[in-house]
PDB file of N, CA and C in Angstrom:
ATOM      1  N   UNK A   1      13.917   2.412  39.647  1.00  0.00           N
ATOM      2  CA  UNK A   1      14.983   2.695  38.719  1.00  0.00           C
ATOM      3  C   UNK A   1      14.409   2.737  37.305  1.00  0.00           C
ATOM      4  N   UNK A   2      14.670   3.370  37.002  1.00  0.00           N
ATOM      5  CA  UNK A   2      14.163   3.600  35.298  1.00  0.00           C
ATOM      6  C   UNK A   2      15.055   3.145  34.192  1.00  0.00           C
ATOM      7  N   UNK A   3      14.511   2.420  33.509  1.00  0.00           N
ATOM      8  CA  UNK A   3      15.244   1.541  32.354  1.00  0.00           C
ATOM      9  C   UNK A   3      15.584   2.782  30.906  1.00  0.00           C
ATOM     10  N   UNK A   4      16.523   2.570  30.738  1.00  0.00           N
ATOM     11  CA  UNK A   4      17.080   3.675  29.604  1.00  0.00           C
ATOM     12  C   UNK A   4      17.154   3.269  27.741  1.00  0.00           C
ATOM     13  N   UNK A   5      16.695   3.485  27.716  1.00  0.00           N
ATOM     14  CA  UNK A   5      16.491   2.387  25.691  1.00  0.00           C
ATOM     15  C   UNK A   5      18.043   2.922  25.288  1.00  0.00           C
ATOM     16  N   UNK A   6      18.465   1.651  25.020  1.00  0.00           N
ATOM     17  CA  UNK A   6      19.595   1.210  23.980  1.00  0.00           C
ATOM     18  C   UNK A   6      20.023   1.930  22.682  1.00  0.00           C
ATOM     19  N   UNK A   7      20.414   2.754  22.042  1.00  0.00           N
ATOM     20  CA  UNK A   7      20.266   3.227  20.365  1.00  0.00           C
ATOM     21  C   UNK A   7      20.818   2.114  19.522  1.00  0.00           C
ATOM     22  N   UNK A   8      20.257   2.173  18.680  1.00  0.00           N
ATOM     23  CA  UNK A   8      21.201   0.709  17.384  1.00  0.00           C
ATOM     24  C   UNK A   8      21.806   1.176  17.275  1.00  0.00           C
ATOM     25  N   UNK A   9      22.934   0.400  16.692  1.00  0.00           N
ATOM     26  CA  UNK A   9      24.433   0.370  16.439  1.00  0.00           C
ATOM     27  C   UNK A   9      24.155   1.127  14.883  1.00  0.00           C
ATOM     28  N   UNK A  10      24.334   1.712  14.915  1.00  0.00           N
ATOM     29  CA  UNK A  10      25.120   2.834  13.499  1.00  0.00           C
ATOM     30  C   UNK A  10      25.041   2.297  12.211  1.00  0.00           C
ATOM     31  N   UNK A  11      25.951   0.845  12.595  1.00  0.00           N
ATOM     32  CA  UNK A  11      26.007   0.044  11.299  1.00  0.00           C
ATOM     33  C   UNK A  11      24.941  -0.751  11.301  1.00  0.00           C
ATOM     34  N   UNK A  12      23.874  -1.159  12.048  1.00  0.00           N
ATOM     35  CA  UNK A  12      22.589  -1.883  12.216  1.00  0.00           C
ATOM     36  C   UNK A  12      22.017  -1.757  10.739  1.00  0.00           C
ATOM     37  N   UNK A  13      21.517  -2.649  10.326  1.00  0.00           N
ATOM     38  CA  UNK A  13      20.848  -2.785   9.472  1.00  0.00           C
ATOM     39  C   UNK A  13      18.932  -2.565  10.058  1.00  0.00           C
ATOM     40  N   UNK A  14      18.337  -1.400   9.123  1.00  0.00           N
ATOM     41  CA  UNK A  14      16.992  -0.724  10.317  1.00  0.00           C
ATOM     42  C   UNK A  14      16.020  -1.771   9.181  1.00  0.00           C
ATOM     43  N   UNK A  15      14.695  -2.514   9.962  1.00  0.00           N
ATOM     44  CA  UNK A  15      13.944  -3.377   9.537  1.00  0.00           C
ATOM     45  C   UNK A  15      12.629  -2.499   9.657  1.00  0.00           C
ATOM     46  N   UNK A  16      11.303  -2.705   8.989  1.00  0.00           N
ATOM     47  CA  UNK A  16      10.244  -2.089   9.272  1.00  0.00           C
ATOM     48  C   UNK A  16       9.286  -3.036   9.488  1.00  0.00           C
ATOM     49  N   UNK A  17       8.168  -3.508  10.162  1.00  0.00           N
ATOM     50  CA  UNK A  17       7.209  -4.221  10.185  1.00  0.00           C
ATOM     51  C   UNK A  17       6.192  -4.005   8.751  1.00  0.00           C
ATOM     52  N   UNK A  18       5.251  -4.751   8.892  1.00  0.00           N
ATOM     53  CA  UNK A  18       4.160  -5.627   7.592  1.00  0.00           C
ATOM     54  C   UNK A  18       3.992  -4.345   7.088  1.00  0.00           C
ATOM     55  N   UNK A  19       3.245  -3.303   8.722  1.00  0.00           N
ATOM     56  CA  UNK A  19       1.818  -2.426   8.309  1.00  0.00           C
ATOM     57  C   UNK A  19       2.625  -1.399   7.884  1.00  0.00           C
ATOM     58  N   UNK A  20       3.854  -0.752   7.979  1.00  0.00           N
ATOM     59  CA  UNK A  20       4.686   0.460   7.771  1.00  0.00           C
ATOM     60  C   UNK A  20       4.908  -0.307   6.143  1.00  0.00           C
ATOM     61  N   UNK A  21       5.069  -1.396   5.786  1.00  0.00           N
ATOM     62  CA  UNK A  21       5.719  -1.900   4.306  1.00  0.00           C
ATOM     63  C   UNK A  21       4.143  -1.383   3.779  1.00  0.00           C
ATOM     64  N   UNK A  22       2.963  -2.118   3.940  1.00  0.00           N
ATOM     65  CA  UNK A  22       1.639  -1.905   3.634  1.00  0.00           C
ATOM     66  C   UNK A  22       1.809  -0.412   2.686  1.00  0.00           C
ATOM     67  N   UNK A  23       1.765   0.799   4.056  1.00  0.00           N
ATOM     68  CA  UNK A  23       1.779   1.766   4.085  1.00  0.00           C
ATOM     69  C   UNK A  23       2.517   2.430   2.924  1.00  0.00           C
ATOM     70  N   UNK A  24       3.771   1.984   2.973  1.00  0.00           N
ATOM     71  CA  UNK A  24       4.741   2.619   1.949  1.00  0.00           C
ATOM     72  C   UNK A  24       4.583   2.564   0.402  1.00  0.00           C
ATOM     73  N   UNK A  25       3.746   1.034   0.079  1.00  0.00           N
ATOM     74  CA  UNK A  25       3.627   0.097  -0.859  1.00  0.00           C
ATOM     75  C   UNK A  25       2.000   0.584  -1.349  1.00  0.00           C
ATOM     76  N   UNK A  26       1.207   1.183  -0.531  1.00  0.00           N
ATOM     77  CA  UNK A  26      -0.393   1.438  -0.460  1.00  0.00           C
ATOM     78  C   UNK A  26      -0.982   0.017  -0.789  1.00  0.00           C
ATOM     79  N   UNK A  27      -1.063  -1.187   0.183  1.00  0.00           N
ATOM     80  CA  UNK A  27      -1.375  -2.516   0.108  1.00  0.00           C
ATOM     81  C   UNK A  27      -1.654  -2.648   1.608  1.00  0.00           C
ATOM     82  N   UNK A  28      -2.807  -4.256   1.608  1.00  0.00           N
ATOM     83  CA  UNK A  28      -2.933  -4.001   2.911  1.00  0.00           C
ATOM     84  C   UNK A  28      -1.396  -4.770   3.502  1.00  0.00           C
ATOM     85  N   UNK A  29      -1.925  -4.804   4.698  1.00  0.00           N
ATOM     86  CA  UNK A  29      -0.866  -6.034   5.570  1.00  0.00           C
ATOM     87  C   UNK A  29       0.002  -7.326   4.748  1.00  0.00           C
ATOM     88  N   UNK A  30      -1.934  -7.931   4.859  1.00  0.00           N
ATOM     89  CA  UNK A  30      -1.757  -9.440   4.536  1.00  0.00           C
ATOM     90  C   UNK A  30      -1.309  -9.318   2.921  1.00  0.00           C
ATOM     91  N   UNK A  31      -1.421  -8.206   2.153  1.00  0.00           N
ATOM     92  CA  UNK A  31      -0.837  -8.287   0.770  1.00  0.00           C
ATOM     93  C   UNK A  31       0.806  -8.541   1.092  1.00  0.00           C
ATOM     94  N   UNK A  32       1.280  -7.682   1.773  1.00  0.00           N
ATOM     95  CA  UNK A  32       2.769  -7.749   2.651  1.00  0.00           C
ATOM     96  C   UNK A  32       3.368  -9.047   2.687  1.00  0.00           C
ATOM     97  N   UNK A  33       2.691  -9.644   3.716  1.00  0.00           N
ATOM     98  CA  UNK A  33       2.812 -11.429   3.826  1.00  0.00           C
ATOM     99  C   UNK A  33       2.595 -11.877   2.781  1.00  0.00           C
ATOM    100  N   UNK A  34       1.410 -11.690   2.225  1.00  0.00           N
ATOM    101  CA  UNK A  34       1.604 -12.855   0.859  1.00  0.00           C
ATOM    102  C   UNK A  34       2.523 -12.871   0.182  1.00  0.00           C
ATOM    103  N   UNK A  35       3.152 -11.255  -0.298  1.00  0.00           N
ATOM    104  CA  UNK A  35       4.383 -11.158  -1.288  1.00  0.00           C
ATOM    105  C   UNK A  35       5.113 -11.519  -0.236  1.00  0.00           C
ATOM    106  N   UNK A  36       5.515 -11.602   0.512  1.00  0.00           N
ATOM    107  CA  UNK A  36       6.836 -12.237   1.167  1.00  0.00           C
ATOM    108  C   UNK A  36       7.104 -14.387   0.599  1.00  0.00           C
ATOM    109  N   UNK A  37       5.790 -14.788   0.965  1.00  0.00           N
ATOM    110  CA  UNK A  37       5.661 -15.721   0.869  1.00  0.00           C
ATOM    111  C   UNK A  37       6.077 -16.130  -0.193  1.00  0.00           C
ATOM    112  N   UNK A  38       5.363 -15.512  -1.096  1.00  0.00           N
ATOM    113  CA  UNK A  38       5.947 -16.148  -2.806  1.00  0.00           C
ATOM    114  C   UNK A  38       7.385 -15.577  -2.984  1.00  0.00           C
ATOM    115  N   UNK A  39       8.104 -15.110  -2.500  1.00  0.00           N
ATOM    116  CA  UNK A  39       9.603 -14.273  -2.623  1.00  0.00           C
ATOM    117  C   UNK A  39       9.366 -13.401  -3.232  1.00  0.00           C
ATOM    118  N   UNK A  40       8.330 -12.328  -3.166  1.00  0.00           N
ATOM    119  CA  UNK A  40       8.691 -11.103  -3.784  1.00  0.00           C
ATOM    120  C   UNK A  40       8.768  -9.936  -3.100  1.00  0.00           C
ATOM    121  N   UNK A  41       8.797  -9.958  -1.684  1.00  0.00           N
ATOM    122  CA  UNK A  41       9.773  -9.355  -1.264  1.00  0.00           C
ATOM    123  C   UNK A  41      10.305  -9.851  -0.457  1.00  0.00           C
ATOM    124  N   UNK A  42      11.740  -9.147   0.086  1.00  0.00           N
ATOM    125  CA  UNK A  42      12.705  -9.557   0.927  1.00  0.00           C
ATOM    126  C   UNK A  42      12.209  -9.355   2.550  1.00  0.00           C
ATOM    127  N   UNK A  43      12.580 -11.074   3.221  1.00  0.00           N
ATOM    128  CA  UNK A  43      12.276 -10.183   4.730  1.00  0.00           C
ATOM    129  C   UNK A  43      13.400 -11.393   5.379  1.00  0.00           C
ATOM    130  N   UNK A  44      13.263 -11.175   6.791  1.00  0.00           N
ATOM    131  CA  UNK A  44      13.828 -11.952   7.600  1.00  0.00           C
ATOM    132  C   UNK A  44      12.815 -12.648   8.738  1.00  0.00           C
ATOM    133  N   UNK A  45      13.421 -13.504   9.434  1.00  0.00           N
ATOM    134  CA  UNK A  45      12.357 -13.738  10.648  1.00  0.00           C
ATOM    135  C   UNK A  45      12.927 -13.189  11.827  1.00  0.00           C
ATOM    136  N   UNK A  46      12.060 -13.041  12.786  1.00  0.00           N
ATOM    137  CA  UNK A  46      12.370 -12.813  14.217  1.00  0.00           C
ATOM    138  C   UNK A  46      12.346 -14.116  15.232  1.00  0.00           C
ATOM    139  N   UNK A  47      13.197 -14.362  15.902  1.00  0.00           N
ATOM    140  CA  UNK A  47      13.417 -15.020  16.434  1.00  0.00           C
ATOM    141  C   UNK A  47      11.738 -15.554  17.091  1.00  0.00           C
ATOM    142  N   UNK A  48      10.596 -14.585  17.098  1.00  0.00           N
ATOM    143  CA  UNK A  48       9.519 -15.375  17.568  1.00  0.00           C
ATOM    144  C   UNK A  48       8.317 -15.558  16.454  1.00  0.00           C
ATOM    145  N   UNK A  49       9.079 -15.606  15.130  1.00  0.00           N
ATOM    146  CA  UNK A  49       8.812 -15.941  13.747  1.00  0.00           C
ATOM    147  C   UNK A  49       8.249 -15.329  13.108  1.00  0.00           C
ATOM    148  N   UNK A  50       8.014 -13.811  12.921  1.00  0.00           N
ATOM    149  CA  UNK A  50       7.232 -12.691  12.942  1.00  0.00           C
ATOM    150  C   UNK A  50       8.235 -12.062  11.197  1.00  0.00           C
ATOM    151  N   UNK A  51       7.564 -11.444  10.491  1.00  0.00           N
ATOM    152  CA  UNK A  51       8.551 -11.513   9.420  1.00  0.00           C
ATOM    153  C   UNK A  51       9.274  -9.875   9.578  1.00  0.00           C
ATOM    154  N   UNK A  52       9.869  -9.393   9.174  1.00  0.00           N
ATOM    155  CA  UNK A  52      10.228  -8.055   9.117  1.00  0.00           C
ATOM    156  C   UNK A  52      11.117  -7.453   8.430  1.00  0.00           C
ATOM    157  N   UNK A  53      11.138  -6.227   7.118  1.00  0.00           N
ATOM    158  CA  UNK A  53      11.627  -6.350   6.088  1.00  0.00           C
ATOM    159  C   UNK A  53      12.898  -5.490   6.211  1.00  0.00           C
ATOM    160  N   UNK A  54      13.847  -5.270   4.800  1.00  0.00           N
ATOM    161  CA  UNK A  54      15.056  -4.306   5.265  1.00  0.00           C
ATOM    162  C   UNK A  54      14.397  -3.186   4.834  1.00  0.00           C
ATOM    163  N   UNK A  55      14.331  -1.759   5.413  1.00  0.00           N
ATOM    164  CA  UNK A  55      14.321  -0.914   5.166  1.00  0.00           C
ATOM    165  C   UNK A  55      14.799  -0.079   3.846  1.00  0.00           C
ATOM    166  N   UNK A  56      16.132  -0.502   3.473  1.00  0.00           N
ATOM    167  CA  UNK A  56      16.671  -0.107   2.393  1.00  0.00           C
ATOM    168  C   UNK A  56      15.760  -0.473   1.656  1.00  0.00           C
ATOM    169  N   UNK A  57      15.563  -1.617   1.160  1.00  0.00           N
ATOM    170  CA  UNK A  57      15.145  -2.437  -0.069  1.00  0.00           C
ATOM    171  C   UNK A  57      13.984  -2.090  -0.218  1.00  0.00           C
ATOM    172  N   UNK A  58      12.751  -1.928   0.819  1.00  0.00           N
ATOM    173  CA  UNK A  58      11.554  -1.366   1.038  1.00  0.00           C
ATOM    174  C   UNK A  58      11.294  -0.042  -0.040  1.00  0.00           C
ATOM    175  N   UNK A  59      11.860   0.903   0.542  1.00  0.00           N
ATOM    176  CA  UNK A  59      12.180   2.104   0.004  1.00  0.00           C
ATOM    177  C   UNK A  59      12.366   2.324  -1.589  1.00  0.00           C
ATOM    178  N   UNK A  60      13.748   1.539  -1.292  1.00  0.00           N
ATOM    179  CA  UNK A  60      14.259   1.348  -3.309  1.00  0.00           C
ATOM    180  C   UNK A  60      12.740   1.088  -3.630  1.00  0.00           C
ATOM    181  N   UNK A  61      12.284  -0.510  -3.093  1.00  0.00           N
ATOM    182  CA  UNK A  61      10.850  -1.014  -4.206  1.00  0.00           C
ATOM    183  C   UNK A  61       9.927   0.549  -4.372  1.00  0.00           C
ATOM    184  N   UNK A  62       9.761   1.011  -3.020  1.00  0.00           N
ATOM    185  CA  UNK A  62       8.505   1.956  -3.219  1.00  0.00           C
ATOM    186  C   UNK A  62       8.695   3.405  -4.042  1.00  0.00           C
ATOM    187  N   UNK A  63      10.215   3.558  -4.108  1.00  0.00           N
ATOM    188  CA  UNK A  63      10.557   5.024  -5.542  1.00  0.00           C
ATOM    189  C   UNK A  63      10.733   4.026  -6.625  1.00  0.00           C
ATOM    190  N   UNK A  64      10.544   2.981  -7.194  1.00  0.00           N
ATOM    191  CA  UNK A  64      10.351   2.617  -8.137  1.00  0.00           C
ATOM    192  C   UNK A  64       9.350   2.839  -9.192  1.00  0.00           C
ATOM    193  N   UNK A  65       9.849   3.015 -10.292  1.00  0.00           N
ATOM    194  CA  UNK A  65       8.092   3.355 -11.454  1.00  0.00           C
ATOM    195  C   UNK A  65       7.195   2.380 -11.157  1.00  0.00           C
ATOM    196  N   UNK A  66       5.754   2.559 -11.171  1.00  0.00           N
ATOM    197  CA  UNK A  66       5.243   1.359 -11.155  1.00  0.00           C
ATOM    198  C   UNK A  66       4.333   0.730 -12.745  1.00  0.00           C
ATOM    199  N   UNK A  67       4.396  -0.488 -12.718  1.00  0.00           N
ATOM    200  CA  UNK A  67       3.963  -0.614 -14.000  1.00  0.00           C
ATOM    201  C   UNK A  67       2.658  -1.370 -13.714  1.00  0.00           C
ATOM    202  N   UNK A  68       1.567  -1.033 -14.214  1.00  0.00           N
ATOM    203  CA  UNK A  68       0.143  -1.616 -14.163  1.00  0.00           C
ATOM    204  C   UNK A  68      -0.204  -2.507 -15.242  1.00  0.00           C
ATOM    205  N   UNK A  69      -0.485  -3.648 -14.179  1.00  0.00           N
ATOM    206  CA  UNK A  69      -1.020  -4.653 -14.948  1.00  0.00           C
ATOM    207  C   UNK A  69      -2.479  -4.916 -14.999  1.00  0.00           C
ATOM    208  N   UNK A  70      -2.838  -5.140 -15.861  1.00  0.00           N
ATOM    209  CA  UNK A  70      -4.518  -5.558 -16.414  1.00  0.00           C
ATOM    210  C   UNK A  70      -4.605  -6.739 -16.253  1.00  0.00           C
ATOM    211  N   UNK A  71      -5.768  -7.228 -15.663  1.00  0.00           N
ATOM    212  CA  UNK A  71      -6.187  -8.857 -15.627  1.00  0.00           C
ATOM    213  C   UNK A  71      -7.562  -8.878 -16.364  1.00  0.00           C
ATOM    214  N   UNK A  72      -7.498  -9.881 -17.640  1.00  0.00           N
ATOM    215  CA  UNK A  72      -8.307  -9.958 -18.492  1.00  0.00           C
ATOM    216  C   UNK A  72      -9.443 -11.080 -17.914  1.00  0.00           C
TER     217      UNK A  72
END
């Protein structure tokens, strides 16, 4: 019998993993995690403690201007 995948619910709120945030952000992974850590960006956990971010918010951050900072 062949198992049939589920579609999310419409109103689902869609999450992306580290390496797709990485990607979007041009950072690695573990840059991902770290900003999560310090709260700068938004994520949630997974029930097997894995972090994973909102999509929306992702997005907004990554069409944002970016402003470059210099370290003296």
């Amino acid at each position: 019998m062949l198992h049939q995948r589920t579609r999310p619910l419409p109103d689902a709120e869609a999450f992306l993993y580290p390496a797709h945030v990485a990607d979007l952000l041009h950072v690695t992974p573990k840059t991902v995690t770290r900003w999560a850590q310090q709260g700068l960006l938004p994520h949630r956990r997974t029930l097997g403690g894995h972090r994973r971010y909102p999509a929306a918010a992702i997005h907004q951050l990554a069409a944002s201007p970016v402003q470059e900072v210099r370290v003296r």
